[in-house]
N, C-alpha and C. Protein backbone atom coordinates (compact mmCIF):
# COMPACT_ATOMS: atom_id res chain seq x y z
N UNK A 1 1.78 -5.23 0.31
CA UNK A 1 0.66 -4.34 0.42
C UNK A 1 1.20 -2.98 0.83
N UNK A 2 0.73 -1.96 0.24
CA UNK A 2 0.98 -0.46 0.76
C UNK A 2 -0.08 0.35 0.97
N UNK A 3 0.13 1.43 1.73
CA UNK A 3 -1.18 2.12 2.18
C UNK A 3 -0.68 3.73 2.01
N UNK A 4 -1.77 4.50 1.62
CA UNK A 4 -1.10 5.73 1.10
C UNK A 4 -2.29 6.40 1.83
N UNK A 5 -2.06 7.53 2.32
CA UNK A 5 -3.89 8.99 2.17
C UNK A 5 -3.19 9.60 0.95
N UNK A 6 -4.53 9.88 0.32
CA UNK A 6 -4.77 10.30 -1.02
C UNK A 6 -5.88 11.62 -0.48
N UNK A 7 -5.95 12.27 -0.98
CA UNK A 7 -7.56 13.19 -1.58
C UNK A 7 -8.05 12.75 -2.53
N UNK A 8 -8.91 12.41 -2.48
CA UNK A 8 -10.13 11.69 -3.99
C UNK A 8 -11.20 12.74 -4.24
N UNK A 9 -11.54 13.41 -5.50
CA UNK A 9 -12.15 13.75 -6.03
C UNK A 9 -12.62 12.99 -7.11
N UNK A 10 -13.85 12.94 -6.97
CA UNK A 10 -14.99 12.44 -7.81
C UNK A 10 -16.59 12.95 -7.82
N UNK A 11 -17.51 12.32 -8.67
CA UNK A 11 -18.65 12.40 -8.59
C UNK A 11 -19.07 11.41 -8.09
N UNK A 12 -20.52 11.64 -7.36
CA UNK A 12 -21.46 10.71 -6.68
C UNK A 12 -22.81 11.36 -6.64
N UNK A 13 -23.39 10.67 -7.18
CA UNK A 13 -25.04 10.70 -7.12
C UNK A 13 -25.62 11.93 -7.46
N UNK A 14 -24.92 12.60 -8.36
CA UNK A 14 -24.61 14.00 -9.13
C UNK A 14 -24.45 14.91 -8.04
N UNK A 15 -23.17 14.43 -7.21
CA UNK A 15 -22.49 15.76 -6.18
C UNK A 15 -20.81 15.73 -6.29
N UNK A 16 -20.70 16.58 -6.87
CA UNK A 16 -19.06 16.82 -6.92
C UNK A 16 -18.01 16.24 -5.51
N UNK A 17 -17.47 15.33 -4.95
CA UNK A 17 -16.88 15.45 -3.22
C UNK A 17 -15.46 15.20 -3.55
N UNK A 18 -15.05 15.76 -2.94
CA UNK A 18 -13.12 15.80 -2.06
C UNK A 18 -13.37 15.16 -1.15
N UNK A 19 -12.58 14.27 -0.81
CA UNK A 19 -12.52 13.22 0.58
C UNK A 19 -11.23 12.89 0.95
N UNK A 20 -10.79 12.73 1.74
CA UNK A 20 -9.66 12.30 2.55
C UNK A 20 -9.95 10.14 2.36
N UNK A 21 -8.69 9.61 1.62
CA UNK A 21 -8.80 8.28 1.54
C UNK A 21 -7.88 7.74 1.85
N UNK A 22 -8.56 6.57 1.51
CA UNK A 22 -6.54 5.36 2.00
C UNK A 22 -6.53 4.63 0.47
N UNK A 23 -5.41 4.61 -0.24
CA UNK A 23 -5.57 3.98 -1.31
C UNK A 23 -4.42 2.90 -1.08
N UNK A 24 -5.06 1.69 -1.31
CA UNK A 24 -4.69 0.36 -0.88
C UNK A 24 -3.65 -0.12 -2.35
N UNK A 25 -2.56 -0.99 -2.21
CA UNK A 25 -1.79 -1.41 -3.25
C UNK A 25 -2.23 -2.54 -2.74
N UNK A 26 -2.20 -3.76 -3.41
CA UNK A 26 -2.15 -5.14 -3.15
C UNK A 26 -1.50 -5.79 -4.48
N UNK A 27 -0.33 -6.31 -4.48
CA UNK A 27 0.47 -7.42 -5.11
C UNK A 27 0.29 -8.53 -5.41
N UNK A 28 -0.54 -9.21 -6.17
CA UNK A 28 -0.90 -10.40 -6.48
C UNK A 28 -0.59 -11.60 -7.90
N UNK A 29 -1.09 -12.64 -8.06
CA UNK A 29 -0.74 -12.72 -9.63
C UNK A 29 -2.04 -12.78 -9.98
N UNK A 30 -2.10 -13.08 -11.37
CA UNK A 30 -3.42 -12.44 -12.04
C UNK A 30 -4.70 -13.30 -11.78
N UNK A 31 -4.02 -14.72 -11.65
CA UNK A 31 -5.06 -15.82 -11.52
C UNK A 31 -5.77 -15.42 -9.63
N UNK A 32 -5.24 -14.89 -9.23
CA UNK A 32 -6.22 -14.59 -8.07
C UNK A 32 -6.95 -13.45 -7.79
N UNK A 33 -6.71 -12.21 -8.93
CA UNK A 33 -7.58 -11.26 -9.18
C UNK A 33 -8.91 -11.20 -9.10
N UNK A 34 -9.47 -12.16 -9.30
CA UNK A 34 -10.78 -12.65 -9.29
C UNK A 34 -11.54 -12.59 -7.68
N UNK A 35 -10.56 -13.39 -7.14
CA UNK A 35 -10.80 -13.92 -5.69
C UNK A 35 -10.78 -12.71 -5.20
N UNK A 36 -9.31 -11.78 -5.09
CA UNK A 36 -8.90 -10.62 -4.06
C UNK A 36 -10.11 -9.37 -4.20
N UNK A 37 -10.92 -9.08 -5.57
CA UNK A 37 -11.52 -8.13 -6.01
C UNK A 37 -13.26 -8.87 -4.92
N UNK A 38 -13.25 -10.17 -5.16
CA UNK A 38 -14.36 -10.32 -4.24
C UNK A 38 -14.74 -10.13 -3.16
N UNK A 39 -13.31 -10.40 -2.40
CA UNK A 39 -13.45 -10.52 -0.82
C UNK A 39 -13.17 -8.61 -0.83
N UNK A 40 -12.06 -8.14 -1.40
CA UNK A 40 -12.43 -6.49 -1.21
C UNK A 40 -13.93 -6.26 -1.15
N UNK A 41 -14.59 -6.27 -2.03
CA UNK A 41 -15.87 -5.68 -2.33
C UNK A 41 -16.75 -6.40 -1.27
N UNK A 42 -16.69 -7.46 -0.62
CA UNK A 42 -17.37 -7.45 0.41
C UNK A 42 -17.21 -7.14 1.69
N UNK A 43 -15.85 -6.77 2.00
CA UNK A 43 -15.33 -6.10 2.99
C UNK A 43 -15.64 -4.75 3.02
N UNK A 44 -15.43 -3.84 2.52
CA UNK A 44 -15.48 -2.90 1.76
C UNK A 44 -16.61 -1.92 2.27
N UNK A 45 -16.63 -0.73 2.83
CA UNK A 45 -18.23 0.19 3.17
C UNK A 45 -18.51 0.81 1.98
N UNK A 46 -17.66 1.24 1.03
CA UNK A 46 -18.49 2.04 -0.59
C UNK A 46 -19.20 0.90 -1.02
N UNK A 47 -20.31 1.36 -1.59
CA UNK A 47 -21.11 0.87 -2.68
C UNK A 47 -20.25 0.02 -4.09
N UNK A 48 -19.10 1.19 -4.39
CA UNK A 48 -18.52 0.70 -5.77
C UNK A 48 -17.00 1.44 -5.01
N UNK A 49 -16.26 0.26 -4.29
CA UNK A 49 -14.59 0.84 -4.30
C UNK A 49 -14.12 0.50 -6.01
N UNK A 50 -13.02 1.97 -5.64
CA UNK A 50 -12.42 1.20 -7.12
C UNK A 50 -11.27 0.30 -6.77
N UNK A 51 -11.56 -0.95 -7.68
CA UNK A 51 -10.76 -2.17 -7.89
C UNK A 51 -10.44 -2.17 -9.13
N UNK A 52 -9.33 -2.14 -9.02
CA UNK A 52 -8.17 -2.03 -10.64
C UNK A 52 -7.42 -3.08 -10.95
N UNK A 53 -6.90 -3.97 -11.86
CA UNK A 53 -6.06 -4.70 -11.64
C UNK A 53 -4.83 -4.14 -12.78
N UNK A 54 -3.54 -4.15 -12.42
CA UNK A 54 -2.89 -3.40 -13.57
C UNK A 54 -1.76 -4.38 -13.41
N UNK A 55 -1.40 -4.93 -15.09
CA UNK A 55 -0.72 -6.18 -15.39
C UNK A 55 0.53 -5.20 -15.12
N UNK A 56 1.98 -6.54 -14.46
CA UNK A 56 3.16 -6.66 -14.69
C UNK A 56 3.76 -6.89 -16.01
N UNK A 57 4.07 -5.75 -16.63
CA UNK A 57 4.41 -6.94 -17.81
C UNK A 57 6.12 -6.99 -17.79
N UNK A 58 6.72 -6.71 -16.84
CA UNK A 58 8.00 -6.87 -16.97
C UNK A 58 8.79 -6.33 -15.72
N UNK A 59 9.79 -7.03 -14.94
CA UNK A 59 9.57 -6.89 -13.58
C UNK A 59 11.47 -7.32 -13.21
N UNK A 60 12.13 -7.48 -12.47
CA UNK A 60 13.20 -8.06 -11.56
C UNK A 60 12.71 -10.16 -11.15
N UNK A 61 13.38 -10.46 -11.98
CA UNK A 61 13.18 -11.75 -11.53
C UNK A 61 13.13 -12.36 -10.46
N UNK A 62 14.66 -11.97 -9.33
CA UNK A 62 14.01 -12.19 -8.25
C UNK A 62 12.81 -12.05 -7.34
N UNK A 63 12.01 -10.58 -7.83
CA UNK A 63 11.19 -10.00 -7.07
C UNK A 63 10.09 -10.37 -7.78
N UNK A 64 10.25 -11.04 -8.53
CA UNK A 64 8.85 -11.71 -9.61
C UNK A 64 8.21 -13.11 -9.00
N UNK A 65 9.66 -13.57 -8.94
CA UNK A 65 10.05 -15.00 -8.06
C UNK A 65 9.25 -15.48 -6.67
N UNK A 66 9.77 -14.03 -5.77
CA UNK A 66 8.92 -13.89 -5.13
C UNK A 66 7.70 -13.63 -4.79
N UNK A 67 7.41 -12.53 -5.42
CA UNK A 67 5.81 -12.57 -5.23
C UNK A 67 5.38 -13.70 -5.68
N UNK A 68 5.56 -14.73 -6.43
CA UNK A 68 4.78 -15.85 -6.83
C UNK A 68 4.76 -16.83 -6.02
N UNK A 69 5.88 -16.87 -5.51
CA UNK A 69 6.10 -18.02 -4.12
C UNK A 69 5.31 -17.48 -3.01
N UNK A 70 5.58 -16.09 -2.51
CA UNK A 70 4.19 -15.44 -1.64
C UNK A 70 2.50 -15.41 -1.87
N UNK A 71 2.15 -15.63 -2.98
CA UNK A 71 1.06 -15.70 -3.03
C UNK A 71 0.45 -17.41 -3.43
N UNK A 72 1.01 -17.86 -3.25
CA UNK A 72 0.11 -19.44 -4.02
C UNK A 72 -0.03 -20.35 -2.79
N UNK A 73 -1.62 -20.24 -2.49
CA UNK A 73 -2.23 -21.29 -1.73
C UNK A 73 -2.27 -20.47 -0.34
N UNK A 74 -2.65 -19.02 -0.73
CA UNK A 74 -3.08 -18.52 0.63
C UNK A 74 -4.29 -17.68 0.76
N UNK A 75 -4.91 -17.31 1.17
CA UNK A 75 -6.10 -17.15 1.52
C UNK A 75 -5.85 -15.43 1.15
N UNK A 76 -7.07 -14.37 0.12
CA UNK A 76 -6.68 -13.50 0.01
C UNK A 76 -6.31 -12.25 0.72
């Protein structure tokens, strides 16, 4: 997981805003995308965080290895 401040510009509710954010990385495999995007969004104080999921398609085996052994059979 990584944590960054960002400035976010966007629209909302037809008002232009700049905001000071935290933009969250989370590492997962795809089959739990489902799960991690749920429990975000109910954690979550926006209305609509953005939740992205953006495929690996080609990676370091060891470090592939790992993340797969880190994520299976744990709670998101």
């Amino acid at each position: 997981m990584q944590v960054q401040s960002v400035k976010s510009f966007y629209r909302w509710q037809g008002a232009l805003c700049a905001e000071p954010e935290c933009q969250l990385a989370i590492k997962t495999r795809s089959d739990r995308f489902a799960e991690l995007a749920q429990f975000i969004s109910a954690q979550h104080p926006y209305d609509t965080p953005e939740i992205v999921q953006i495929p690996i398609t080609a990676g370091s085996i060891d470090y592939l290895r790992w993340l797969d052994t880190g994520t299976q059979g744990q709670d998101p």
